[in-house]
Protein backbone atom coordinates (compact mmCIF):
# COMPACT_ATOMS: atom_id res chain seq x y z
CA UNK A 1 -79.95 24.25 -5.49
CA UNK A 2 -78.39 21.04 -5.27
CA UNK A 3 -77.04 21.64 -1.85
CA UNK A 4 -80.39 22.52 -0.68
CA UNK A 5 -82.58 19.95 -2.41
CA UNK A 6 -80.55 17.09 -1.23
CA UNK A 7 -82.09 17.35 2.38
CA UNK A 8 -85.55 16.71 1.01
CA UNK A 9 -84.82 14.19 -1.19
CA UNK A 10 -83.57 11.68 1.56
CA UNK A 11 -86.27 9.04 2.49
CA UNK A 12 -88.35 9.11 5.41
CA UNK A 13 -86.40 6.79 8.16
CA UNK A 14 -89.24 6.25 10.61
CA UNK A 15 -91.62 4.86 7.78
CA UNK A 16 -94.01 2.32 9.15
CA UNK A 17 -93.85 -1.03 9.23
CA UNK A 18 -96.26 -1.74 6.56
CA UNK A 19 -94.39 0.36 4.41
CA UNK A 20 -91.15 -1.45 4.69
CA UNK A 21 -93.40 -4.95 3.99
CA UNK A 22 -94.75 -3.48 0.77
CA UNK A 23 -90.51 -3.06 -0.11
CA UNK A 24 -89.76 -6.00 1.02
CA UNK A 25 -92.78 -8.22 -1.47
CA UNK A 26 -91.25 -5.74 -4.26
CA UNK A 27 -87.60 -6.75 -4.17
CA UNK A 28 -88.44 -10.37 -3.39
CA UNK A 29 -91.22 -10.79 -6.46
CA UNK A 30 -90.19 -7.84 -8.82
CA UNK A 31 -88.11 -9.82 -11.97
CA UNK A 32 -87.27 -6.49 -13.81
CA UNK A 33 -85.71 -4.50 -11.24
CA UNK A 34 -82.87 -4.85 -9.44
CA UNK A 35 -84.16 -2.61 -6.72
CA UNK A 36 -87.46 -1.03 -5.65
CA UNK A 37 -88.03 2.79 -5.75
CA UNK A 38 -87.81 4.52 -2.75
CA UNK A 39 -90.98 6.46 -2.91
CA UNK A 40 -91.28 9.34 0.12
CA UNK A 41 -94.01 8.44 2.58
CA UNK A 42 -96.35 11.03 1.64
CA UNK A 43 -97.52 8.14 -0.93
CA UNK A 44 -98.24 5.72 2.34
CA UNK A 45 -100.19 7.68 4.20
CA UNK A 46 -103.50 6.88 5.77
CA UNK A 47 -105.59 6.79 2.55
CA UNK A 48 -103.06 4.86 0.28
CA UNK A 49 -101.84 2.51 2.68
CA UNK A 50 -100.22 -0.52 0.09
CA UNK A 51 -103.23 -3.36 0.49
CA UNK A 52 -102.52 -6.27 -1.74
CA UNK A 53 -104.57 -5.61 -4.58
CA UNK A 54 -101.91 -1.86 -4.49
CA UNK A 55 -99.01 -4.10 -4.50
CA UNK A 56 -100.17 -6.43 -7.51
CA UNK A 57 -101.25 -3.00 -9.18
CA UNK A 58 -97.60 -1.72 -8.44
CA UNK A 59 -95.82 -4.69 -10.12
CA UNK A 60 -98.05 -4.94 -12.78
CA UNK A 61 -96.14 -7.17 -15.92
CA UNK A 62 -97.88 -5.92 -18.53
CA UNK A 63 -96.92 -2.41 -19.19
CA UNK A 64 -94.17 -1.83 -22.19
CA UNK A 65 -91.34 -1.73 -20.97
CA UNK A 66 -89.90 0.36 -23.82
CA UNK A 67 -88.96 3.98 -23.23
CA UNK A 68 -88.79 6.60 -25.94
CA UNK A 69 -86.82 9.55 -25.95
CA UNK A 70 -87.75 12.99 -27.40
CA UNK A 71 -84.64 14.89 -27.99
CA UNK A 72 -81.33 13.89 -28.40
CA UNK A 73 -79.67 16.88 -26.81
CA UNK A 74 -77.28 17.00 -23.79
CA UNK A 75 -79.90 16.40 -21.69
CA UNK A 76 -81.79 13.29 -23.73
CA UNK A 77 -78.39 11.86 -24.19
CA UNK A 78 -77.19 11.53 -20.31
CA UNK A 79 -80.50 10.18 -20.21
CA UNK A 80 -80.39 7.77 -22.93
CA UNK A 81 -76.63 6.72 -22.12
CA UNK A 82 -77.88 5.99 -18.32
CA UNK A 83 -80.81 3.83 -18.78
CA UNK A 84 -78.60 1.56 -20.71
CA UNK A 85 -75.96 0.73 -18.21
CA UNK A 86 -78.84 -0.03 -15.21
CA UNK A 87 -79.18 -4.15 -15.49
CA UNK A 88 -81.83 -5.01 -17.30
CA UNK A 89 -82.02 -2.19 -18.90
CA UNK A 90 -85.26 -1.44 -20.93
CA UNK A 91 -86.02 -1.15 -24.62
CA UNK A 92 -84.83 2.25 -25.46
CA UNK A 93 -85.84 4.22 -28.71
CA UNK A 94 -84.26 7.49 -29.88
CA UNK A 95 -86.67 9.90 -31.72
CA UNK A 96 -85.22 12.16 -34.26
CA UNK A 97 -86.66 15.09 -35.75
CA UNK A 98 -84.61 15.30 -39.02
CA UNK A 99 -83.79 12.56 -41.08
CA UNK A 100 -80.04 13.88 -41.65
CA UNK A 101 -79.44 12.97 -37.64
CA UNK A 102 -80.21 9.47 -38.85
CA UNK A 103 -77.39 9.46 -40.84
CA UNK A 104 -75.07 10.40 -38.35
CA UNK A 105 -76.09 8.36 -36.11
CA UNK A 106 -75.37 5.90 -38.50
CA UNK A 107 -72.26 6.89 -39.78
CA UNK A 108 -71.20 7.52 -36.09
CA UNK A 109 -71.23 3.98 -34.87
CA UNK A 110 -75.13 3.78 -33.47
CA UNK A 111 -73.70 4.03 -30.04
CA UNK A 112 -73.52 7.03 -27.50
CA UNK A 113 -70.36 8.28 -25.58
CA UNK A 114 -70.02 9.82 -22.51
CA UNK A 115 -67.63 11.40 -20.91
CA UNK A 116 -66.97 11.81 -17.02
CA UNK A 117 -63.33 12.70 -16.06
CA UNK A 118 -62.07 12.31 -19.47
CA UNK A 119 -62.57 8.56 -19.52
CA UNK A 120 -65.54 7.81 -22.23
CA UNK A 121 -67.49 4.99 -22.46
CA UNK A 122 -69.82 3.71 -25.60
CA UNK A 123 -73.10 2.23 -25.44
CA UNK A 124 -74.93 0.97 -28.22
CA UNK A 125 -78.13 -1.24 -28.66
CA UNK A 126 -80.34 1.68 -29.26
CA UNK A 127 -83.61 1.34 -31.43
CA UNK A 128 -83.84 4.76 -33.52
CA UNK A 129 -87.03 6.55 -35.22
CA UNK A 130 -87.63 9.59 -37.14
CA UNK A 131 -90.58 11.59 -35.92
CA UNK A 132 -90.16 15.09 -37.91
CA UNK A 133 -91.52 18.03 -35.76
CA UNK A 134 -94.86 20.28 -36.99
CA UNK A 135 -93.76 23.30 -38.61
CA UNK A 136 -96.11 26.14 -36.80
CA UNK A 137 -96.69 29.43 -38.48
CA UNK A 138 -98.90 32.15 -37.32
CA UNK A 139 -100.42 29.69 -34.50
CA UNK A 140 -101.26 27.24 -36.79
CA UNK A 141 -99.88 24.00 -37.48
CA UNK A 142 -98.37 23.80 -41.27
CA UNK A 143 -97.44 20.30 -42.46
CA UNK A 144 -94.37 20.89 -44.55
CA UNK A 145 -92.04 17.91 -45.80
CA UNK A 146 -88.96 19.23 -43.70
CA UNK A 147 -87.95 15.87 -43.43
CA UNK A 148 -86.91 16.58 -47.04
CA UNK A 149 -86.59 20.06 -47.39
CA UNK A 150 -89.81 20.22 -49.78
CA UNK A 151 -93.18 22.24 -48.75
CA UNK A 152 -96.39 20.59 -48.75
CA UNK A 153 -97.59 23.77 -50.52
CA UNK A 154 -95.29 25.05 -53.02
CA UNK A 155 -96.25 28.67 -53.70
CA UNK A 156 -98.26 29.80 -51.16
CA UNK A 157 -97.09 32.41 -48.81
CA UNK A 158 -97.55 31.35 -44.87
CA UNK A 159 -100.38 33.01 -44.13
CA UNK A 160 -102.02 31.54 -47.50
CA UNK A 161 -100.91 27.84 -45.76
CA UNK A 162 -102.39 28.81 -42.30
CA UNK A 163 -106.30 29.90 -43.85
CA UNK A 164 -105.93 26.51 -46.08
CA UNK A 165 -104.85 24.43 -42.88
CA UNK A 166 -107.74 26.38 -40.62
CA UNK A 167 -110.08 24.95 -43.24
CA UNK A 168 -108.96 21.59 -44.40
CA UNK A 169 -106.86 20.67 -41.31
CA UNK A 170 -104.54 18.21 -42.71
CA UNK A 171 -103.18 15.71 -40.75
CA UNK A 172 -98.94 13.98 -40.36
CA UNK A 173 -100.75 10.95 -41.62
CA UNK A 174 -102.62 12.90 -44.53
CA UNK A 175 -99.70 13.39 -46.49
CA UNK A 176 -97.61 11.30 -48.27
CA UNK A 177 -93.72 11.48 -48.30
CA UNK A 178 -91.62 10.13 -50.91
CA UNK A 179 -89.05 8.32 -49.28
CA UNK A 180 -85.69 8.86 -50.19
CA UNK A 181 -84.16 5.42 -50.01
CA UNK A 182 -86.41 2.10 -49.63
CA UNK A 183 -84.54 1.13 -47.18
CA UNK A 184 -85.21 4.09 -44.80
CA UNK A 185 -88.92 3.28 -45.23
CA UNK A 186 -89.52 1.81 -41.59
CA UNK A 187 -87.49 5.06 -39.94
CA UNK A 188 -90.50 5.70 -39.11
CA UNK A 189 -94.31 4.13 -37.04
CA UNK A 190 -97.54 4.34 -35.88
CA UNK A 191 -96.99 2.25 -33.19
CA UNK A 192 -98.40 3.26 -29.97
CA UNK A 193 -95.79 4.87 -27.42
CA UNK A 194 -96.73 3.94 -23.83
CA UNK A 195 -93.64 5.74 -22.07
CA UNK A 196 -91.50 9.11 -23.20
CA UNK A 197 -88.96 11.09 -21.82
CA UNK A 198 -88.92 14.97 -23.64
CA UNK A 199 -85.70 16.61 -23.29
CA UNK A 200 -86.06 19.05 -25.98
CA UNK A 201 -86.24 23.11 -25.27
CA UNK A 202 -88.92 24.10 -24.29
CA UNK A 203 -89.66 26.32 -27.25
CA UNK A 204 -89.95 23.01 -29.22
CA UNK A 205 -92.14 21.01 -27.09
CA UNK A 206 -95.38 21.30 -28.52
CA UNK A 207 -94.04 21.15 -32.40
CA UNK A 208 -91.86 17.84 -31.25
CA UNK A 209 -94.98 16.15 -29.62
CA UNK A 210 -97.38 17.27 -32.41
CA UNK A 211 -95.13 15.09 -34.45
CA UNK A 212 -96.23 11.86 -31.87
CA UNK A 213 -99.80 12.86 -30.48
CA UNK A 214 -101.25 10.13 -32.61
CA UNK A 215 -99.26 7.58 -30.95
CA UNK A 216 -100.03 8.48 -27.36
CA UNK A 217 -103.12 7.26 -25.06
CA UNK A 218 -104.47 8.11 -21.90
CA UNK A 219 -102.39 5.01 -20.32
CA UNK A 220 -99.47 6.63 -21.59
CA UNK A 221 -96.71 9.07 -19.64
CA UNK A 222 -94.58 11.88 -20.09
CA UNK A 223 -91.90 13.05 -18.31
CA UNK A 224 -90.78 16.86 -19.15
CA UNK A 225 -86.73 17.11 -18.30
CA UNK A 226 -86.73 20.63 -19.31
CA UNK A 227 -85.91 24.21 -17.69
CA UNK A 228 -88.86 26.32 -17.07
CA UNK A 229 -92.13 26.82 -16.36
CA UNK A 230 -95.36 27.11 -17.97
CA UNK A 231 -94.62 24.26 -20.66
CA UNK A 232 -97.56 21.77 -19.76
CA UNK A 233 -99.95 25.11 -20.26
CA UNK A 234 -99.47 25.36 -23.79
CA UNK A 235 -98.99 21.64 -24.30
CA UNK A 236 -101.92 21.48 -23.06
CA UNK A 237 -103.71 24.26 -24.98
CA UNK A 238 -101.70 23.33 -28.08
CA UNK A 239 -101.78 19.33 -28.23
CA UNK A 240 -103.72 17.83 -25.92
CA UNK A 241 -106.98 20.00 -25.04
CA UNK A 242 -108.93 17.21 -24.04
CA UNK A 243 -108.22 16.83 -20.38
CA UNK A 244 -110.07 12.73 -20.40
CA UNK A 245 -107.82 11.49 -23.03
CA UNK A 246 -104.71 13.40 -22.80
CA UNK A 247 -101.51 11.35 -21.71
CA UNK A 248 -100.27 11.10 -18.21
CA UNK A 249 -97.95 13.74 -17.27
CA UNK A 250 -94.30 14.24 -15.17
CA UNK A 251 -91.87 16.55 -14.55
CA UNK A 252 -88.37 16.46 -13.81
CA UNK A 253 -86.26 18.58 -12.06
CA UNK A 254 -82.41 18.20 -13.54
CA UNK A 255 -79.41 19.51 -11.82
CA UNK A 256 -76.74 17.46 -13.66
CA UNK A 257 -74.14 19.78 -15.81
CA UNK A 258 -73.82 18.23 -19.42
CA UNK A 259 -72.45 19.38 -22.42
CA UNK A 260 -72.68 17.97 -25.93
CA UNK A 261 -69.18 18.15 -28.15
CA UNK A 262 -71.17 16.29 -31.14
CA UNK A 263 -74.35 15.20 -32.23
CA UNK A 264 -73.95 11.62 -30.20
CA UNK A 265 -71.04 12.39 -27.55
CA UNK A 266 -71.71 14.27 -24.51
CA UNK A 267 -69.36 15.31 -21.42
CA UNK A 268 -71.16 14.65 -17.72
CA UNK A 269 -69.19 18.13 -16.29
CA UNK A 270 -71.04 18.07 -13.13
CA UNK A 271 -72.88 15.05 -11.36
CA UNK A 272 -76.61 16.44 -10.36
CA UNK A 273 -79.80 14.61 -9.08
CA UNK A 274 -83.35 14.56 -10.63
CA UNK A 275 -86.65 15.15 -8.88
CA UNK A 276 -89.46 13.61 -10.25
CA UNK A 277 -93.60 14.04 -9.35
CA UNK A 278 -96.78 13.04 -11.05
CA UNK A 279 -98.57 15.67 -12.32
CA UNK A 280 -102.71 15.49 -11.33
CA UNK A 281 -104.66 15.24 -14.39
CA UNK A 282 -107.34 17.24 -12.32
CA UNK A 283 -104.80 20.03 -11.08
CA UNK A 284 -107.03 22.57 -10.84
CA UNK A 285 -109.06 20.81 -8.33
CA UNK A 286 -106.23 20.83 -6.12
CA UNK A 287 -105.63 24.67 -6.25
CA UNK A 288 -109.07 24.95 -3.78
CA UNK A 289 -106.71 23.11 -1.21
CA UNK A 290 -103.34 22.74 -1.83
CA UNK A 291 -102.64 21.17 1.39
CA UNK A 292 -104.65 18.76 1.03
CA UNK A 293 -102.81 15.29 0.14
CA UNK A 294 -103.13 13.80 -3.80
CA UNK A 295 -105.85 11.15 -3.75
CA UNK A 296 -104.85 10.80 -7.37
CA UNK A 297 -103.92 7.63 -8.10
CA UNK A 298 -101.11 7.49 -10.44
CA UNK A 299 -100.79 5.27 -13.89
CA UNK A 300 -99.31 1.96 -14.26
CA UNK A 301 -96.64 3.47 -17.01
CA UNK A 302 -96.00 6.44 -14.67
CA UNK A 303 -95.27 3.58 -11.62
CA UNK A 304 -92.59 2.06 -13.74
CA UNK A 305 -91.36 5.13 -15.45
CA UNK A 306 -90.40 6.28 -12.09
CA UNK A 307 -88.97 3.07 -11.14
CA UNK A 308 -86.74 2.58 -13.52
CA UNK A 309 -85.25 6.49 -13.05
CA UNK A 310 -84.92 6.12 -9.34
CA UNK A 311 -82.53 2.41 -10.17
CA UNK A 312 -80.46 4.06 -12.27
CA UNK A 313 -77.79 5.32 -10.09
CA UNK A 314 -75.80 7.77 -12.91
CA UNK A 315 -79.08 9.90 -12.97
CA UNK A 316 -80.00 9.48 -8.83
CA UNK A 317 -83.95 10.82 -9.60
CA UNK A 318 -85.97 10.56 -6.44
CA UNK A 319 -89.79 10.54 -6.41
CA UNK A 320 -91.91 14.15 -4.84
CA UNK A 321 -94.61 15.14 -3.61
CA UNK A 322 -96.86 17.64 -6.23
CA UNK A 323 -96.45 20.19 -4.17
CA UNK A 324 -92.70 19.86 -3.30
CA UNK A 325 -91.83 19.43 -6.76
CA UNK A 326 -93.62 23.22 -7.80
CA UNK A 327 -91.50 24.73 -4.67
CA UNK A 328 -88.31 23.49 -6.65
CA UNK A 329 -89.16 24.22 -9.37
CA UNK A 330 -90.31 27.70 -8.02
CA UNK A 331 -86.94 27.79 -6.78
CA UNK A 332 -84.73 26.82 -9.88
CA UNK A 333 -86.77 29.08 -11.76
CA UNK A 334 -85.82 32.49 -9.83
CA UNK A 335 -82.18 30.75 -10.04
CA UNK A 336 -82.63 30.60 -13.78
CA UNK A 337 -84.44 34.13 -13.75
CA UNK A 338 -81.22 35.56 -12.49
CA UNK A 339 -77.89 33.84 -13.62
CA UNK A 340 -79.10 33.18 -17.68
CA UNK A 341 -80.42 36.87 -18.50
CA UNK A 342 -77.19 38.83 -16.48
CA UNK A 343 -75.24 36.26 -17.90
CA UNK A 344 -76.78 36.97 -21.73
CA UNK A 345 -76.07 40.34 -21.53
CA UNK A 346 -72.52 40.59 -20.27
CA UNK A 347 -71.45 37.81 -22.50
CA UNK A 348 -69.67 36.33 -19.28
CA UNK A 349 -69.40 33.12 -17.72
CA UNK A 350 -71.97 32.37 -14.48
CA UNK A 351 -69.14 33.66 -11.90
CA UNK A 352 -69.31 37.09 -13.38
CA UNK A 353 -72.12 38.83 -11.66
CA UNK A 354 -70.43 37.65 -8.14
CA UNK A 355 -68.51 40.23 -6.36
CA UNK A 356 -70.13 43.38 -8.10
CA UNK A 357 -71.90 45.97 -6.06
CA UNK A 358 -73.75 47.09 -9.67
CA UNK A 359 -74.90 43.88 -10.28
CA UNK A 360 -75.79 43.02 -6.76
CA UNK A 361 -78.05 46.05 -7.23
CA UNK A 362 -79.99 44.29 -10.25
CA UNK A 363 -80.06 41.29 -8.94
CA UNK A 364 -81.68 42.24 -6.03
CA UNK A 365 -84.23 44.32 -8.14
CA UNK A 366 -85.09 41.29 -10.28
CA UNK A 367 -85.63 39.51 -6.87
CA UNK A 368 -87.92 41.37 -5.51
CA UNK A 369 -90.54 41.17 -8.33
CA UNK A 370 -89.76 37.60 -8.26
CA UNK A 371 -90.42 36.76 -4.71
CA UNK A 372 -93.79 38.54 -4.27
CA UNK A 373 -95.14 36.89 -7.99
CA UNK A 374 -94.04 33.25 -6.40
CA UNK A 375 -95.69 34.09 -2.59
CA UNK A 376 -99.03 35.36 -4.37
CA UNK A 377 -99.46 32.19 -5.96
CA UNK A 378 -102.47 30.62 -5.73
CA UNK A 379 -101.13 27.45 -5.96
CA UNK A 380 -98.77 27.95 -3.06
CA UNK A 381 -101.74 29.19 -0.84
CA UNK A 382 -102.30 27.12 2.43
CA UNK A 383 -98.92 25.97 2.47
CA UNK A 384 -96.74 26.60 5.31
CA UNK A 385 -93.39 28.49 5.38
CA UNK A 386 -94.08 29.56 1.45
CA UNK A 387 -93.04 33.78 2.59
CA UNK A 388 -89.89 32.24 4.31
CA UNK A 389 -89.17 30.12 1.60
CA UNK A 390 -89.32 32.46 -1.42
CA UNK A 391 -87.99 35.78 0.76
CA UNK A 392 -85.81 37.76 -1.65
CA UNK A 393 -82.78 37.25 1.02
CA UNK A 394 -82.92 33.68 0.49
CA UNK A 395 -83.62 33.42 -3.24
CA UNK A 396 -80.26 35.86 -3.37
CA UNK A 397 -78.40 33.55 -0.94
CA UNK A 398 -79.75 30.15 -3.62
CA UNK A 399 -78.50 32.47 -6.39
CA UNK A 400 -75.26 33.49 -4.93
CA UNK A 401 -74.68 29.92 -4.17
CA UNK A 402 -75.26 28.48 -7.41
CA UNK A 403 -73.09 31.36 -9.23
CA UNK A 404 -70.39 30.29 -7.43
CA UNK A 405 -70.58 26.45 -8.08
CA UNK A 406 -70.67 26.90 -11.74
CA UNK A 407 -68.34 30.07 -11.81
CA UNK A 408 -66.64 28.76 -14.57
CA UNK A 409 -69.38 27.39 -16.57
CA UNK A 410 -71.32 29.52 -19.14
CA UNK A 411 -75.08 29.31 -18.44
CA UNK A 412 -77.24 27.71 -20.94
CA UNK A 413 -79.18 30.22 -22.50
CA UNK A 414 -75.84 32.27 -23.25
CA UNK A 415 -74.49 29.01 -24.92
CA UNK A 416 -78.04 29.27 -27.36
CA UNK A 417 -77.36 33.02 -28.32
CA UNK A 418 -74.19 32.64 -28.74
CA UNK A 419 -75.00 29.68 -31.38
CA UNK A 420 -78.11 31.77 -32.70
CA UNK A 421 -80.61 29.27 -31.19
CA UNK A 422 -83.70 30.41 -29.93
CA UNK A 423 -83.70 30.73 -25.77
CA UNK A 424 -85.99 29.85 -23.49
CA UNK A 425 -85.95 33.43 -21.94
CA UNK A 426 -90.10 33.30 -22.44
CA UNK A 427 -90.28 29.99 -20.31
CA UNK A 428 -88.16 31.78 -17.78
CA UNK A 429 -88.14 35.26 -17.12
CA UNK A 430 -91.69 35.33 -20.00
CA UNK A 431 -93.42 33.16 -17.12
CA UNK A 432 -92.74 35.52 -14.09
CA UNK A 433 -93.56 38.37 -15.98
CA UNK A 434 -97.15 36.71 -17.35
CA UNK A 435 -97.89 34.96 -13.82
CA UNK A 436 -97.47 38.85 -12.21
CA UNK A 437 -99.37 40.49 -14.77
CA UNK A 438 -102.24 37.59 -14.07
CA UNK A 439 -101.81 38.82 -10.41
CA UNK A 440 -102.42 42.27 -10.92
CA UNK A 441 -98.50 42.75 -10.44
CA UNK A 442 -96.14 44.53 -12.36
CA UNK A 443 -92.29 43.00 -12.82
CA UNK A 444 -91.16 46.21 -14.72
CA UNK A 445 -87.71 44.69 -14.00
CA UNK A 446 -88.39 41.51 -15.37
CA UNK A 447 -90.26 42.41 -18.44
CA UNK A 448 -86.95 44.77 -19.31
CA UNK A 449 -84.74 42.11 -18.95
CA UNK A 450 -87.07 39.67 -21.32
CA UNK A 451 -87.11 42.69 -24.19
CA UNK A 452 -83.10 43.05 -23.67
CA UNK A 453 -82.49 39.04 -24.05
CA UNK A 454 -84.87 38.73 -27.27
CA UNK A 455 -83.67 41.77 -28.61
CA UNK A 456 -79.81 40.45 -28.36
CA UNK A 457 -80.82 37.05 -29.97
CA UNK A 458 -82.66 38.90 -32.58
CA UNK A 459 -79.59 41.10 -33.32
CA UNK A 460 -77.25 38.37 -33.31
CA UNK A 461 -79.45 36.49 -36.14
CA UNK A 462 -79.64 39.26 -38.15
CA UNK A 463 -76.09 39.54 -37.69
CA UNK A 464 -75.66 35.95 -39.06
CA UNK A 465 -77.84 36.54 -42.24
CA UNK A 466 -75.51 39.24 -42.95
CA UNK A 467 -72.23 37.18 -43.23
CA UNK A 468 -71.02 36.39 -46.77
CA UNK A 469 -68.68 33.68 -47.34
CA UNK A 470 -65.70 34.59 -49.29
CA UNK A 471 -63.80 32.21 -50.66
CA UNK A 472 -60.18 33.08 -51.52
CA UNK A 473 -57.40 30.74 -52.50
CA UNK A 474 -56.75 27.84 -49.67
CA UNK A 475 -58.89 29.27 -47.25
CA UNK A 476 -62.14 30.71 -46.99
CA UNK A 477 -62.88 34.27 -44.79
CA UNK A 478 -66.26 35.16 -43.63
CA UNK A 479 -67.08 39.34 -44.05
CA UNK A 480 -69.57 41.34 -43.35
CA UNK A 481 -71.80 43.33 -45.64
């Protein structure tokens, strides 16, 4: 993937001269940055040429400079650990979902490390907030106290707490929590968020930004650094179903190969890039055309949200067209469909399913289903070269390729079973399997390999609740039932 995105991501040398003027005001007037973005010239086209009153808009002062992240995983710390080592580097404010990762962070220092060729480095000067995620049971939001570890509604059984929430509808700021210490009473605000980054899985997403909704606006941005697809759906459906004052939406693309070794240290294995595009708040306007260019125009918060990822040279993001950014992520997603489910289920590391005829076999399989889903896309129609693109020879040959870069690596989603975390096999392989069935197509493949991976990660849980400690004299055993 890397290998392959790297040619698009290169900027467009035979921009036009008005273009490079509109660079050239940026870097000479623009106080915050060090550097302008290099936006492709799809953006400078015709219709959205940068007049004057564009470049004022673009280098607008007044949006908050302050970035939030959600999720202070590998992910949200390479972010997080980045941002702070760009000059000037903005405001930064690390949202926690349980108030016992505050007190790490404090008793680790209130500073970051990461690692890159075994030489760390510590950075500090982070602003820190506890936002607890919504509990949801039975599709229905539950406000429990698990910031404490103490229901809302001691006594009633979940589905007794879903009819009383379908009725009353209580709100995060309904209910009153008894702080544990007075001085951990301003862990948390109400203060508006302008500009977040979510790294969390993608399972979590719409319980983690339940826990914020309040605090976002229309003016405000998200970016979504998460693997894939079908997340902004059900944030959509879940949290924000009003499409006029829902937030401003983005979505990253990461290819960078971290690893966390504790709650505030994390390893950079393998140096990546990041695509980023603006989302269209009126997407499905754009599915009667695709081809047609975005006459969207896109937010002040998302302008300098993408401005300050594309200076930051640790993370090297570069800006997309809409529809480039779905091809990639089209692409990383049959990837993703491949390596993490084979990988799952032989309990092997990524190189594994390279050099097998067996395996070839049910990879190719698993291809097929997911190259004619992605060409019958609606959203791809009208585009040129899509049947090349997503052939099943060429997905195999993007597969093949990125099995053998990270042939020593264990995927992701083997890492969560492994640790009894929930996967994001339903974002993955759950999103091929839904788009074909919305299709009229039938990924009989596919839908085995979801069952398989669920049913592993539901045996290994179970497996888990059966352990009893035993505790014998100067050491403790763990055995089975």
């Amino acid at each position: 993937m890397q290998t392959r995105l790297a040619g698009w991501w290169a900027p467009d040398r035979e921009a036009s001269r008005e273009k490079r003027g509109a660079d050239e005001i940026l870097n000479a007037e623009s106080q915050l940055d060090t550097q302008s973005p290099r936006i492709r010239s799809w953006y400078f086209d015709k219709e959205h040429s940068p007049s004057k009153s564009r470049i004022q808009q673009y280098r607008r002062r007044d949006v908050p400079r302050r970035i939030h992240i959600l999720g202070t995983g590998s992910v949200g710390k390479l972010v997080a650990h980045s941002l702070r080592g760009i000059p000037n580097p903005p405001p930064i404010t690390l949202l926690f979902h349980r108030r016992d990762l505050l007190k790490k962070w404090r008793r680790e220092g209130e500073q970051i490390k990461l690692t890159t060729h075994k030489i760390t480095e510590s950075r500090n000067g982070y602003d820190v907030e506890v936002a607890a995620a919504q509990r949801r049971t039975h599709g229905t939001e539950v406000p429990l106290q698990e910031l404490y570890g103490e229901e809302t509604y001691p006594g009633l059984r979940p589905h007794e707490i879903a009819a009383l929430n379908s009725t009353t509808a209580p709100t995060s700021q309904d209910i009153s929590e008894p702080s544990l210490n007075p001085e951990e009473e301003d862990d948390t605000s109400d203060e508006t968020i302008h500009n977040v980054v979510v790294t969390v899985k993608a399972a979590s997403t719409v319980s983690a930004l339940s826990a914020i909704r309040h605090r976002l606006t229309r003016g405000s941005t998200i970016i979504f650094l998460q693997n894939g697809m079908g997340i902004l759906e059900e944030v959509n459906r879940e949290v924000f179903p009003d499409i006029e004052t829902r937030p401003n939406y983005m979505l990253g693309i990461i290819s960078h190969g971290v690893n966390s070794t504790s709650s505030f240290s994390v390893v950079h294995a393998g140096f990546g890039t990041i695509a980023l595009g603006l989302v269209p708040r009126y997407a499905a306007r754009q599915l009667t055309n695709p081809a047609e260019p975005m006459t969207e125009s896109w937010a002040p918060t998302s302008r300098y949200l993408l401005r300050t990822l594309t200076r930051t040279p640790v993370l090297a993001a570069v800006g997309f067209a809409p529809t480039e950014l779905l091809q990639a992520q089209l692409e990383k997603l049959a990837v993703n469909a491949i390596v993490n489910p084979l990988t799952v289920m032989l309990d092997a590391r990524n190189g594994s399913i390279l050099y097998n005829f067996a395996l070839s076999r049910v990879m190719r399989l698993l291809l097929s289903e997911i190259s004619l889903v992605i060409r019958s896309l609606p959203e791809l129609r009208g585009l040129p070269n899509v049947n090349t693109r997503f052939a099943p020879d060429r997905l195999e040959t993007l597969v093949v390729g990125v099995a053998h870069r990270t042939r020593d690596n264990i995927s992701s989603m083997l890492a969560d079973v492994r640790k009894g975390k929930q996967t994001e096999i339903e974002y993955i392989t759950g999103y091929v399997v839904k788009r074909g069935e919305e299709m009229g197509i039938k990924c009989v493949m596919n839908y085995m390999m979801l069952q398989m991976v669920i049913g592993k990660q539901n045996l290994i849980n179970r497996e888990e609740q059966e352990d009893v400690p035993v505790v014998g004299t100067g050491k403790s055993v763990v055995r089975s039932k």
